[in-house]
PDB file of N, CA and C in Angstrom:
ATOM      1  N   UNK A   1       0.849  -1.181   0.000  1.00  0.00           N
ATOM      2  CA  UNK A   1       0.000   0.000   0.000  1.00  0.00           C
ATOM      3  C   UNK A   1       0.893   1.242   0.000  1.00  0.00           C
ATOM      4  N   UNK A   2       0.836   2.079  -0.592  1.00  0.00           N
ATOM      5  CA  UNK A   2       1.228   3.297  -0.713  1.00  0.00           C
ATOM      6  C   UNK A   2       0.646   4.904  -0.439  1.00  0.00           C
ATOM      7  N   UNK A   3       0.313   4.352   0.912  1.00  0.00           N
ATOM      8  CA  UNK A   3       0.206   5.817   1.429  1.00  0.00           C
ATOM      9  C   UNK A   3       0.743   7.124   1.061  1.00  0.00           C
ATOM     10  N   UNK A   4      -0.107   8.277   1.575  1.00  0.00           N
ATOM     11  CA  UNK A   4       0.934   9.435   1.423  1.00  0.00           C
ATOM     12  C   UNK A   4       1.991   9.706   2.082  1.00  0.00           C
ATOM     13  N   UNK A   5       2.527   9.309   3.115  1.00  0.00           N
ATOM     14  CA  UNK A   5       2.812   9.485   3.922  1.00  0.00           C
ATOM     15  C   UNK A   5       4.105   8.496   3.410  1.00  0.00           C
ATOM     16  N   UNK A   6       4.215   7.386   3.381  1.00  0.00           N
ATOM     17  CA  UNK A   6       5.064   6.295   2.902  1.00  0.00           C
ATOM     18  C   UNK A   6       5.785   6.643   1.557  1.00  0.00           C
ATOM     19  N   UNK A   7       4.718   7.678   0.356  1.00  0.00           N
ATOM     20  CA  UNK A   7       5.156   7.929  -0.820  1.00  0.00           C
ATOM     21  C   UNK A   7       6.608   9.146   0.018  1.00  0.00           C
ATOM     22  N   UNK A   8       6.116  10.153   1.108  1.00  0.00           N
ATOM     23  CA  UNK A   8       6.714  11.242   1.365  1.00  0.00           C
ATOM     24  C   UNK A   8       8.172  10.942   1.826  1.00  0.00           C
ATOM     25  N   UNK A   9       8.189   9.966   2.166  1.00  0.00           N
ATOM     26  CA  UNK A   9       9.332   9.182   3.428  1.00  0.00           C
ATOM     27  C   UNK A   9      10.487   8.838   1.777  1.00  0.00           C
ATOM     28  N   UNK A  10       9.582   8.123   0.928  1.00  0.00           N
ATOM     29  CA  UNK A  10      10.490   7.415  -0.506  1.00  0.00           C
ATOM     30  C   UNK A  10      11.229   8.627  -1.479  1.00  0.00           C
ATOM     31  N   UNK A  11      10.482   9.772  -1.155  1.00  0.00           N
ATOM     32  CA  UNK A  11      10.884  11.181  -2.419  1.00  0.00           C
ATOM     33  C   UNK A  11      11.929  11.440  -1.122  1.00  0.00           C
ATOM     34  N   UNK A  12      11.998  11.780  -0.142  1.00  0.00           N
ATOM     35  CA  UNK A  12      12.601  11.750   0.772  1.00  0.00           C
ATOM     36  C   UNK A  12      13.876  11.166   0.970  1.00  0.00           C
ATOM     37  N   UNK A  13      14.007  10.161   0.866  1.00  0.00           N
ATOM     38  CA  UNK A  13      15.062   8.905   0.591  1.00  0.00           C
ATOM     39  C   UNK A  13      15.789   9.472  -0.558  1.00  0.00           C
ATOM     40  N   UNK A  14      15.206   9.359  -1.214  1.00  0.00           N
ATOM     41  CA  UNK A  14      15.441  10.009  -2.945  1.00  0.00           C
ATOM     42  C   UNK A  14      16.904  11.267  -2.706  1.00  0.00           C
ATOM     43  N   UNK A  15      15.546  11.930  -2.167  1.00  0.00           N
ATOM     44  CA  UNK A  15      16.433  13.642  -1.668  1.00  0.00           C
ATOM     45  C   UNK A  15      17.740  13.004  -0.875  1.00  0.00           C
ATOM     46  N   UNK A  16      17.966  12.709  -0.015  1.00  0.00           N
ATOM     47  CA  UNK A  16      19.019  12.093   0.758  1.00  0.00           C
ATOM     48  C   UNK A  16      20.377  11.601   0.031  1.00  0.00           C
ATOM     49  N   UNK A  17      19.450  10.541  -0.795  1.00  0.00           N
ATOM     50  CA  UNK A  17      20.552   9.624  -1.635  1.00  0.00           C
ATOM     51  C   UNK A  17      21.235  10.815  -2.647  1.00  0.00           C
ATOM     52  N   UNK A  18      20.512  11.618  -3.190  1.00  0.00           N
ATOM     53  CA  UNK A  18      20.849  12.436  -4.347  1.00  0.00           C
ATOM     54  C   UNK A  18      22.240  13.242  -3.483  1.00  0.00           C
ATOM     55  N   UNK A  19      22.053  14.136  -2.168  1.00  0.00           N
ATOM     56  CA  UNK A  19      22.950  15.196  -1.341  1.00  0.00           C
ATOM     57  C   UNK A  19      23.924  14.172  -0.965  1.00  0.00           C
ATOM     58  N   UNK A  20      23.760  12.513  -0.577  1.00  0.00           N
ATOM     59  CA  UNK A  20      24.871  11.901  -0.633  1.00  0.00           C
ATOM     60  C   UNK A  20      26.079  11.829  -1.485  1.00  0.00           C
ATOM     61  N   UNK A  21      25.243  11.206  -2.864  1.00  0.00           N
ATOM     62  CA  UNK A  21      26.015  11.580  -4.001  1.00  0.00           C
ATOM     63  C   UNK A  21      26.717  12.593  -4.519  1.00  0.00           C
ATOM     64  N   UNK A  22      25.964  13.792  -4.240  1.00  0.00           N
ATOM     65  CA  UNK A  22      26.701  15.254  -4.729  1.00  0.00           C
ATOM     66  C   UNK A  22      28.035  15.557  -3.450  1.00  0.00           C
ATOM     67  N   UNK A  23      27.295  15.003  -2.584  1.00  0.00           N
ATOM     68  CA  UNK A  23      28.606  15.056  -1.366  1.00  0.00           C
ATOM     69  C   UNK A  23      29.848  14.357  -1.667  1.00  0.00           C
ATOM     70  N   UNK A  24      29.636  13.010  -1.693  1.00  0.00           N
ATOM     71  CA  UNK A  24      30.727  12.213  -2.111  1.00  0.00           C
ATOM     72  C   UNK A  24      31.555  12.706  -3.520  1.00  0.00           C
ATOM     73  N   UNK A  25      30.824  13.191  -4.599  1.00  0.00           N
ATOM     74  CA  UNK A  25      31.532  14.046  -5.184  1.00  0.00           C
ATOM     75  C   UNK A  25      32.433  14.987  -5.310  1.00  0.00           C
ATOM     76  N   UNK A  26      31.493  15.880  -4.245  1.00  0.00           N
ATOM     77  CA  UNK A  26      32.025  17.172  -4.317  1.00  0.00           C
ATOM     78  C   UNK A  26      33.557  17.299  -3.365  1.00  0.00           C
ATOM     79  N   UNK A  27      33.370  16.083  -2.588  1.00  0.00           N
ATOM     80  CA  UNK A  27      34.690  16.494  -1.024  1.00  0.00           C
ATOM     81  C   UNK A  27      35.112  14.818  -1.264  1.00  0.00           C
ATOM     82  N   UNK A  28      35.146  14.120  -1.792  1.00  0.00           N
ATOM     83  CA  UNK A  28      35.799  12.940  -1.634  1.00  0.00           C
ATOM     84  C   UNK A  28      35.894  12.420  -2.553  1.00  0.00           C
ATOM     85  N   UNK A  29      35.817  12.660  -4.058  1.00  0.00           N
ATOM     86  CA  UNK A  29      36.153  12.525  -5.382  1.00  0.00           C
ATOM     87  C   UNK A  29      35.529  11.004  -5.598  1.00  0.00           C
ATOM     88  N   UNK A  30      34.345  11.202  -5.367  1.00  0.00           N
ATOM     89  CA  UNK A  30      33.293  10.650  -5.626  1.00  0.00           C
ATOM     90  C   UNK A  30      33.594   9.376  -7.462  1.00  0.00           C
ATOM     91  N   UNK A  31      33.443   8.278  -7.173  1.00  0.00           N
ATOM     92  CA  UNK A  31      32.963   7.585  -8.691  1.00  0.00           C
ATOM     93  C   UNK A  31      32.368   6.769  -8.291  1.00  0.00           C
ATOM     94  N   UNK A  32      31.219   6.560  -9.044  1.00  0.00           N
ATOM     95  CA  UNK A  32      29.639   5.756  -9.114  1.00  0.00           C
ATOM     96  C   UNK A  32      30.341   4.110  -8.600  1.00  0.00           C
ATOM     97  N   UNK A  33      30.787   3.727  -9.719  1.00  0.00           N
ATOM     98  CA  UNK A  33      31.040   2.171  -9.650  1.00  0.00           C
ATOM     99  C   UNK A  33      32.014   1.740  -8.382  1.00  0.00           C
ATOM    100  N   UNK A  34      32.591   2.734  -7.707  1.00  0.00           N
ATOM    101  CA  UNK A  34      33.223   2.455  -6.407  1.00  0.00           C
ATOM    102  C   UNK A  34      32.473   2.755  -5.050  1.00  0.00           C
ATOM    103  N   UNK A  35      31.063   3.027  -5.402  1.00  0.00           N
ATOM    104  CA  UNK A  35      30.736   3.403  -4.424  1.00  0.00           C
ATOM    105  C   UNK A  35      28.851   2.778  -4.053  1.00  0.00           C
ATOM    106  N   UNK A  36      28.723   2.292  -3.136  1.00  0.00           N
ATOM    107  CA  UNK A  36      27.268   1.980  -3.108  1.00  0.00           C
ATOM    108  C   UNK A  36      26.415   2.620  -2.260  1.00  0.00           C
ATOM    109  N   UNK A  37      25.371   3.511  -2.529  1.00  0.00           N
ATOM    110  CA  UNK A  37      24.871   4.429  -1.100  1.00  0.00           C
ATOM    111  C   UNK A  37      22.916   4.147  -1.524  1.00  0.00           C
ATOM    112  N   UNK A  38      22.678   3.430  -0.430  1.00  0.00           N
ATOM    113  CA  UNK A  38      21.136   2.916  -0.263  1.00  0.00           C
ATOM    114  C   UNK A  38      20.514   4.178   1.221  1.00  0.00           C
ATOM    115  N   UNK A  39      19.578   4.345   0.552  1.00  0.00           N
ATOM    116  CA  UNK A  39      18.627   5.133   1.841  1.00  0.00           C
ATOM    117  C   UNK A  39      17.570   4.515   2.078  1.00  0.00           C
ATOM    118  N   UNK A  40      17.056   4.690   3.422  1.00  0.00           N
ATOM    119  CA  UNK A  40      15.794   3.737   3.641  1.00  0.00           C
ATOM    120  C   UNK A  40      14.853   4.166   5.122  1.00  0.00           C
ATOM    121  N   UNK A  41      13.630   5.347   4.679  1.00  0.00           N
ATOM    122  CA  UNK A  41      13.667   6.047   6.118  1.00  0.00           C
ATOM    123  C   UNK A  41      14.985   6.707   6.960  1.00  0.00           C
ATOM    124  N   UNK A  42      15.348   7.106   5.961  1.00  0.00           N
ATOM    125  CA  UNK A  42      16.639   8.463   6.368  1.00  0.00           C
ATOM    126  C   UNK A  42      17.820   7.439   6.892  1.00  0.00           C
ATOM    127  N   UNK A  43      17.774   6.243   7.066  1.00  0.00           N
ATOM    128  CA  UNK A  43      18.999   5.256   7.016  1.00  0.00           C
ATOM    129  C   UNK A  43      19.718   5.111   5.856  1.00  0.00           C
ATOM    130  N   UNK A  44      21.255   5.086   5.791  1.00  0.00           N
ATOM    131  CA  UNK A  44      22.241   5.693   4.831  1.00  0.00           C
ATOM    132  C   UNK A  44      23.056   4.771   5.124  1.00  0.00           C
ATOM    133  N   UNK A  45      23.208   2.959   3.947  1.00  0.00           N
ATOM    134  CA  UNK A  45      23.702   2.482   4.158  1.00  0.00           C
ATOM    135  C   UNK A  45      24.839   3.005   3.107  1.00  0.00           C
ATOM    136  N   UNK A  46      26.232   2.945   3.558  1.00  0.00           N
ATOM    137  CA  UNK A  46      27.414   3.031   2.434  1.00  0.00           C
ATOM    138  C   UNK A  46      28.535   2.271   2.291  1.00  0.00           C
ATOM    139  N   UNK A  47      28.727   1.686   1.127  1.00  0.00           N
ATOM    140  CA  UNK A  47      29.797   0.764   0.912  1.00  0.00           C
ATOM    141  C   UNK A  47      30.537   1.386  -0.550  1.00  0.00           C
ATOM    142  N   UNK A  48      31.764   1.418  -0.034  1.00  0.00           N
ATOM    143  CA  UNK A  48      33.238   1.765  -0.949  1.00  0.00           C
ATOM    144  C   UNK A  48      34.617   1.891  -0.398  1.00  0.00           C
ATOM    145  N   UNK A  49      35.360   1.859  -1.299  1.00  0.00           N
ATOM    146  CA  UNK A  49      37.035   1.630  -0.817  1.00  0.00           C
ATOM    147  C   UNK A  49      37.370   3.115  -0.232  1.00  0.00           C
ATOM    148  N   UNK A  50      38.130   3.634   0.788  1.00  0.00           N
ATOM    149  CA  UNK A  50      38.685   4.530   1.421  1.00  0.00           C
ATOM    150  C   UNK A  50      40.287   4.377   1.156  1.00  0.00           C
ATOM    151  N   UNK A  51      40.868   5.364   0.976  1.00  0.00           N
ATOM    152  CA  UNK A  51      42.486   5.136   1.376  1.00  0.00           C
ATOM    153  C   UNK A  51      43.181   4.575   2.867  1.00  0.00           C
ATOM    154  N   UNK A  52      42.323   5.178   4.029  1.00  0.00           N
ATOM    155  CA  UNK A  52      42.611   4.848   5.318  1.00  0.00           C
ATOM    156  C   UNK A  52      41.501   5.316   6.190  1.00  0.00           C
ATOM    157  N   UNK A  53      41.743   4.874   7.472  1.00  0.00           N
ATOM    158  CA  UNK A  53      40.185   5.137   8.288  1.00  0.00           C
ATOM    159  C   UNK A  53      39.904   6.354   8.503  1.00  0.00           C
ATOM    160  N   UNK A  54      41.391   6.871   8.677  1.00  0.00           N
ATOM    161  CA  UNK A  54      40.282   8.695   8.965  1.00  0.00           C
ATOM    162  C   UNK A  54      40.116   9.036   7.743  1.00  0.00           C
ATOM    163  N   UNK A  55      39.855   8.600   6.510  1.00  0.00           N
ATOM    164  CA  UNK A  55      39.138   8.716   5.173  1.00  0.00           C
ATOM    165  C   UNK A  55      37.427   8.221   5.006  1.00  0.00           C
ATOM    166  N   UNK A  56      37.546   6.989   5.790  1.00  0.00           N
ATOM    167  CA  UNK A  56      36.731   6.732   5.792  1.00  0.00           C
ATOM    168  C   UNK A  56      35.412   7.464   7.226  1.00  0.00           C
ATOM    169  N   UNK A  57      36.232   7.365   8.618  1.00  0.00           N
ATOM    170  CA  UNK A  57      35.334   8.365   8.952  1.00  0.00           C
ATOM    171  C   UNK A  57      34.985   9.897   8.592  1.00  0.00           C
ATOM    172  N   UNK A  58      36.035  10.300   8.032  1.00  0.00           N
ATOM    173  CA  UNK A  58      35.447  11.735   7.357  1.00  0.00           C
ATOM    174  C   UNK A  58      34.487  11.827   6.617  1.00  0.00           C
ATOM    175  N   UNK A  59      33.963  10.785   5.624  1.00  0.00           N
ATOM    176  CA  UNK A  59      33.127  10.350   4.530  1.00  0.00           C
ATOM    177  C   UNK A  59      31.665  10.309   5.801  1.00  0.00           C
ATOM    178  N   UNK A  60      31.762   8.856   6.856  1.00  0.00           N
ATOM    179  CA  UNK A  60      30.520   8.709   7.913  1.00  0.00           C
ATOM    180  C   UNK A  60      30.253  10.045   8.535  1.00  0.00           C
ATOM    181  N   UNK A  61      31.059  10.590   9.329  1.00  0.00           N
ATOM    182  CA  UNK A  61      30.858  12.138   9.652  1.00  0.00           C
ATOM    183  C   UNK A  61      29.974  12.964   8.700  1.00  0.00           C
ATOM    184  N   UNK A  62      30.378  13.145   7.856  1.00  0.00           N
ATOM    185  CA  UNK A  62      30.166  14.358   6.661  1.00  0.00           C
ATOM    186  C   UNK A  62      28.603  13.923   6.435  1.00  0.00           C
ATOM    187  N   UNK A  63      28.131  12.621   6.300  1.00  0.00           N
ATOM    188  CA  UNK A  63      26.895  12.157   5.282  1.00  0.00           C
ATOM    189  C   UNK A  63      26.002  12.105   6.642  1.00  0.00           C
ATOM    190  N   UNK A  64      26.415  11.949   7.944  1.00  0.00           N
ATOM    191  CA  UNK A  64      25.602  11.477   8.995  1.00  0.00           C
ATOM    192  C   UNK A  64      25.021  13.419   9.256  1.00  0.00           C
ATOM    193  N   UNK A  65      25.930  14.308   8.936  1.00  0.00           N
ATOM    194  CA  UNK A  65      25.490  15.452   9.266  1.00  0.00           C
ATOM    195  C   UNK A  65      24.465  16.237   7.977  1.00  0.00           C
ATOM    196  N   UNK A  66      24.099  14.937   7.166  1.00  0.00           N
ATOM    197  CA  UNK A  66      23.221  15.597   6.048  1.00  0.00           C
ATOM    198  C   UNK A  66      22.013  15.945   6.104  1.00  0.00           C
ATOM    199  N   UNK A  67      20.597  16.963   6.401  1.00  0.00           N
ATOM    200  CA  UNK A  67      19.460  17.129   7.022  1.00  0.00           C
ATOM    201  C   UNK A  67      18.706  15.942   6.635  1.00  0.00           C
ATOM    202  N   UNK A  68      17.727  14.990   7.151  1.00  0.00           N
ATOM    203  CA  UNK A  68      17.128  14.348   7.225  1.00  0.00           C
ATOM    204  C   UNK A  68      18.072  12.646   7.435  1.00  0.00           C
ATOM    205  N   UNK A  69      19.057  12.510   7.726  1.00  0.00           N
ATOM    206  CA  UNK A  69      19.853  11.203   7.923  1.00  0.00           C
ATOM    207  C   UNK A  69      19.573  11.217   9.600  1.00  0.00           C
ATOM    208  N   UNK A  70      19.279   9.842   9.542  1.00  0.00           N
ATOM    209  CA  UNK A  70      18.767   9.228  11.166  1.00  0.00           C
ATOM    210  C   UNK A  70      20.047   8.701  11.573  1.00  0.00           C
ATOM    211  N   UNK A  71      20.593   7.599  10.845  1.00  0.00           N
ATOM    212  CA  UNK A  71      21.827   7.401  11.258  1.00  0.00           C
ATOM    213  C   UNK A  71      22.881   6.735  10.005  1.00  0.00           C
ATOM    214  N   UNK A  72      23.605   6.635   9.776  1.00  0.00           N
ATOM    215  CA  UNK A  72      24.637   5.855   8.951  1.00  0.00           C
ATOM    216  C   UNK A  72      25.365   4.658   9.067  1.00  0.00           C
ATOM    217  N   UNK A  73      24.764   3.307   8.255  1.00  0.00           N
ATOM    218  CA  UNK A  73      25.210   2.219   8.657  1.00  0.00           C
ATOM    219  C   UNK A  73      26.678   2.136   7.817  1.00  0.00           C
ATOM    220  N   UNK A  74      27.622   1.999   8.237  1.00  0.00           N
ATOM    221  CA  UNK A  74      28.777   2.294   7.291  1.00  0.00           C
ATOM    222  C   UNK A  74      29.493   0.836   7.149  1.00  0.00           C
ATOM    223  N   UNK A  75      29.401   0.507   5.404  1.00  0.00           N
ATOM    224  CA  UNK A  75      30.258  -0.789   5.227  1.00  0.00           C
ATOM    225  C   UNK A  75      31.289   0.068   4.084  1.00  0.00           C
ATOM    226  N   UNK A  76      31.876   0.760   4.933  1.00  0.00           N
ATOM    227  CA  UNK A  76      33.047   0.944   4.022  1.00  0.00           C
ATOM    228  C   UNK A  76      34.179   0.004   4.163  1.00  0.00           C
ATOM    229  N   UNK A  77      35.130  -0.028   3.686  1.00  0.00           N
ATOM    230  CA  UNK A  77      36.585  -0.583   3.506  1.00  0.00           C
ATOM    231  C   UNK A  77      37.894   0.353   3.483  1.00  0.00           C
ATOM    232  N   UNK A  78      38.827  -0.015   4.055  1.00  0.00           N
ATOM    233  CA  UNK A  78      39.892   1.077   4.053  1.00  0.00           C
ATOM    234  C   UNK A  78      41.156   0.006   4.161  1.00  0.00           C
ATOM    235  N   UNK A  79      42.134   0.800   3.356  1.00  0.00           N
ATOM    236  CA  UNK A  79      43.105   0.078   3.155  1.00  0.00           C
ATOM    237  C   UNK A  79      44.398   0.239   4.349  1.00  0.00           C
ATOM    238  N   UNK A  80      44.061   1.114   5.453  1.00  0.00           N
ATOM    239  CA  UNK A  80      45.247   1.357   6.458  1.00  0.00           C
ATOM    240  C   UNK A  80      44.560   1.685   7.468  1.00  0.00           C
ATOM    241  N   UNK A  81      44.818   1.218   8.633  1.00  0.00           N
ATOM    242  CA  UNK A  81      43.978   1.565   9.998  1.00  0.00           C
ATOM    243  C   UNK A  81      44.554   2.817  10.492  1.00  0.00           C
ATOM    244  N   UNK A  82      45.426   3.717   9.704  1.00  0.00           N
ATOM    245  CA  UNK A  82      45.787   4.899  10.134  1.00  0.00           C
ATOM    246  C   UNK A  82      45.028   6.198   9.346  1.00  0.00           C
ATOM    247  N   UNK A  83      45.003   7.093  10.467  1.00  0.00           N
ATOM    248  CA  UNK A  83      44.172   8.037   9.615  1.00  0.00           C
ATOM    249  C   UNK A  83      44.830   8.906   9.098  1.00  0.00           C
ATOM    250  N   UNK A  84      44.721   9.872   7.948  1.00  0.00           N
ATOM    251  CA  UNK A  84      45.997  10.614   7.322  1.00  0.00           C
ATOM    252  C   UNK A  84      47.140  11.214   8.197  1.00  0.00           C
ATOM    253  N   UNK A  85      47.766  10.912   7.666  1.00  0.00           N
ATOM    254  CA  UNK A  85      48.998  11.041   8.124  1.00  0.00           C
ATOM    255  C   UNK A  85      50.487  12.063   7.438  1.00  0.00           C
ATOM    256  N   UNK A  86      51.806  11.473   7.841  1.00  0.00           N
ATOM    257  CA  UNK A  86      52.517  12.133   6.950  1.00  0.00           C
ATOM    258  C   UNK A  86      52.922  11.384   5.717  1.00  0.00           C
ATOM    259  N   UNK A  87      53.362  11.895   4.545  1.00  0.00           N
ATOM    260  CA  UNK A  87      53.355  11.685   3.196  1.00  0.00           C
ATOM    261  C   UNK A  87      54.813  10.697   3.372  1.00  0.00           C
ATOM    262  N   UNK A  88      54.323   9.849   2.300  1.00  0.00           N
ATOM    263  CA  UNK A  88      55.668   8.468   1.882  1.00  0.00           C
ATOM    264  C   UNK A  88      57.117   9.377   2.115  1.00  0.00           C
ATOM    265  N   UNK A  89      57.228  10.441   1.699  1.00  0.00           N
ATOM    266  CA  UNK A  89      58.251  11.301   2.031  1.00  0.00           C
ATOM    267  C   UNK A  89      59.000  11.135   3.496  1.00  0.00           C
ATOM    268  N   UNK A  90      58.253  11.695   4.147  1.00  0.00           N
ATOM    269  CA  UNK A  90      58.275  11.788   5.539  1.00  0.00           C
ATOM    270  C   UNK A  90      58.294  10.105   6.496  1.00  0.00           C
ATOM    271  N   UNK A  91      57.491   9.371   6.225  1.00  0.00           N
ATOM    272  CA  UNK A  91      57.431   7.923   6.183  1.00  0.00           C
ATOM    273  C   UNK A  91      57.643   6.859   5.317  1.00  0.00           C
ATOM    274  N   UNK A  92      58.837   6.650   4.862  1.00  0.00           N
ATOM    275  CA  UNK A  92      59.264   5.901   3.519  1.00  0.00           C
ATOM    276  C   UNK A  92      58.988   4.766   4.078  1.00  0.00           C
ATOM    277  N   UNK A  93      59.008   4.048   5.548  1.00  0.00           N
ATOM    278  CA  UNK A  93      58.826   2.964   6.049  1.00  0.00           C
ATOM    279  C   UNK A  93      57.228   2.285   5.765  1.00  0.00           C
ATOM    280  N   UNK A  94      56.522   2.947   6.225  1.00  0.00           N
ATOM    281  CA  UNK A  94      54.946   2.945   6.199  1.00  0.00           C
ATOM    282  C   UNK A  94      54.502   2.964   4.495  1.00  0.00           C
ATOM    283  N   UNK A  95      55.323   3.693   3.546  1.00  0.00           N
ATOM    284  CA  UNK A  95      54.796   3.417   2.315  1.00  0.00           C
ATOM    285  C   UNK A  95      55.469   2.387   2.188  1.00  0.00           C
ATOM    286  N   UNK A  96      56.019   2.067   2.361  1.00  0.00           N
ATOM    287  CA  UNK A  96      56.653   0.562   1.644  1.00  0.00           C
ATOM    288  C   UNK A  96      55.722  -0.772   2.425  1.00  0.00           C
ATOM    289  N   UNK A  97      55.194  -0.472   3.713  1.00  0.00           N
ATOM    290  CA  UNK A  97      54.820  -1.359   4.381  1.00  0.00           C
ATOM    291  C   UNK A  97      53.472  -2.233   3.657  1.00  0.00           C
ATOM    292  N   UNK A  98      53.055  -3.391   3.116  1.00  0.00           N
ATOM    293  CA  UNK A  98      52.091  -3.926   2.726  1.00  0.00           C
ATOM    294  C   UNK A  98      50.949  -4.040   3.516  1.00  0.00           C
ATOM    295  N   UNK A  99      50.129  -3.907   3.126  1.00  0.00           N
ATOM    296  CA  UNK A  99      48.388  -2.692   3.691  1.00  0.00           C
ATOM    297  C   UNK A  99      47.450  -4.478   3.093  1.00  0.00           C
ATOM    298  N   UNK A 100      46.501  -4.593   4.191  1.00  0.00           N
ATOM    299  CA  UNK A 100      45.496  -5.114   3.920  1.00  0.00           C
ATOM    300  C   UNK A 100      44.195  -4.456   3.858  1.00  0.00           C
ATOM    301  N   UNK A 101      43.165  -4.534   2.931  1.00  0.00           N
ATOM    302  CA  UNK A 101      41.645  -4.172   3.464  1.00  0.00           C
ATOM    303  C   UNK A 101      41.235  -4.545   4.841  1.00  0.00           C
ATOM    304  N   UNK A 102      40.405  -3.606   5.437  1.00  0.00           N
ATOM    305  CA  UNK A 102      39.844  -3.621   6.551  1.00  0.00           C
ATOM    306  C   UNK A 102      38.485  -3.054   6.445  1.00  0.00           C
ATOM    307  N   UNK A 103      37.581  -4.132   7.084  1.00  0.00           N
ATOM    308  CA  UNK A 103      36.292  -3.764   6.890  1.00  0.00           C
ATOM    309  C   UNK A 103      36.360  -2.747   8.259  1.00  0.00           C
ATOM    310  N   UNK A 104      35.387  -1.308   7.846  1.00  0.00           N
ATOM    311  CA  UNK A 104      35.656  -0.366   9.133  1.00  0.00           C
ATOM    312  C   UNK A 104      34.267  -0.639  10.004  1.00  0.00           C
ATOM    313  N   UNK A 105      33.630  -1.695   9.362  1.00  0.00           N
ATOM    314  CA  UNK A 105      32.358  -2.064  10.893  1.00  0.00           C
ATOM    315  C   UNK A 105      33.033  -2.794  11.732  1.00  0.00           C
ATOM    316  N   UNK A 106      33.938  -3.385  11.768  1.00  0.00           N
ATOM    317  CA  UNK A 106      34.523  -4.297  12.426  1.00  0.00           C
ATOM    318  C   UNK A 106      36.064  -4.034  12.997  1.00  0.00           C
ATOM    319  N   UNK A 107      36.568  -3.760  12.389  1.00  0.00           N
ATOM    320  CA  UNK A 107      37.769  -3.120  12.410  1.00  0.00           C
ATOM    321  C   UNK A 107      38.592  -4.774  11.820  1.00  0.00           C
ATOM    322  N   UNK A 108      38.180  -5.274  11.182  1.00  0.00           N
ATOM    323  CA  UNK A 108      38.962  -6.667  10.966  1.00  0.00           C
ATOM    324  C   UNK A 108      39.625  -6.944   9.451  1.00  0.00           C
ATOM    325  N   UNK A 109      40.551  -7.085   9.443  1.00  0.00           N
ATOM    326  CA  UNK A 109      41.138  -7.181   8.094  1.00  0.00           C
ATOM    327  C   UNK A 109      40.549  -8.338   6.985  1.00  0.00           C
ATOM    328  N   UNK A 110      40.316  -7.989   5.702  1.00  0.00           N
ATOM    329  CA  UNK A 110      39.684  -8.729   4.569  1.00  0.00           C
ATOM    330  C   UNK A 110      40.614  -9.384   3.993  1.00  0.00           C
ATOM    331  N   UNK A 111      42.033  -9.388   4.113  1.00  0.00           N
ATOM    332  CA  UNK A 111      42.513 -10.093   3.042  1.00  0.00           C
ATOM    333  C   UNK A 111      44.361  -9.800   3.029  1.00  0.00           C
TER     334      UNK A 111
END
């Protein structure tokens, strides 16, 4: 059944998903096929690759502060449990160091 009320909640969703997208664009160089963002009653599930976790919480932060988001279920992935940091320059050790995925709901490495 499709109430009015139920239709209002779905254009709604709509609106959400759309300011997600333009967000992820606009501040995190946003591309479609790397990125999956579902709304559902102002729930904002998101799944895509991050460089490192404070990449990836900057992304949960940013979308959780979007008007009408209830909360943000975040299945992102990040490739370093460190959050930006200093440049391979400065840390030649750490760039050389081999990086696994880490799912950031869990904090547990993928692979």
């Amino acid at each position: 059944m499709n109430t009015p009320i139920v239709h209002s909640l779905k254009r709604r969703d709509e609106e959400i998903r759309a300011e997600v997208h333009a967000l992820l664009a606009d501040r995190f160089g946003y591309i479609p096929q790397c990125w999956t963002v579902g709304v559902r009653d102002g729930v904002v599930s998101l799944r895509g690759d991050r460089p490192s976790r404070g990449d990836a919480l900057a992304v949960r932060t940013c979308v959780h502060q979007i008007d009408g988001v209830v909360s943000v279920e975040d299945r992102q992935t990040y490739a370093t449990d460190q959050a930006p940091g200093p440049s391979a320059r400065e840390a030649p050790q750490a760039a050389q160091a081999p990086q696994a995925r880490v799912d950031a709901r869990r904090g547990r490495s993928l692979g």
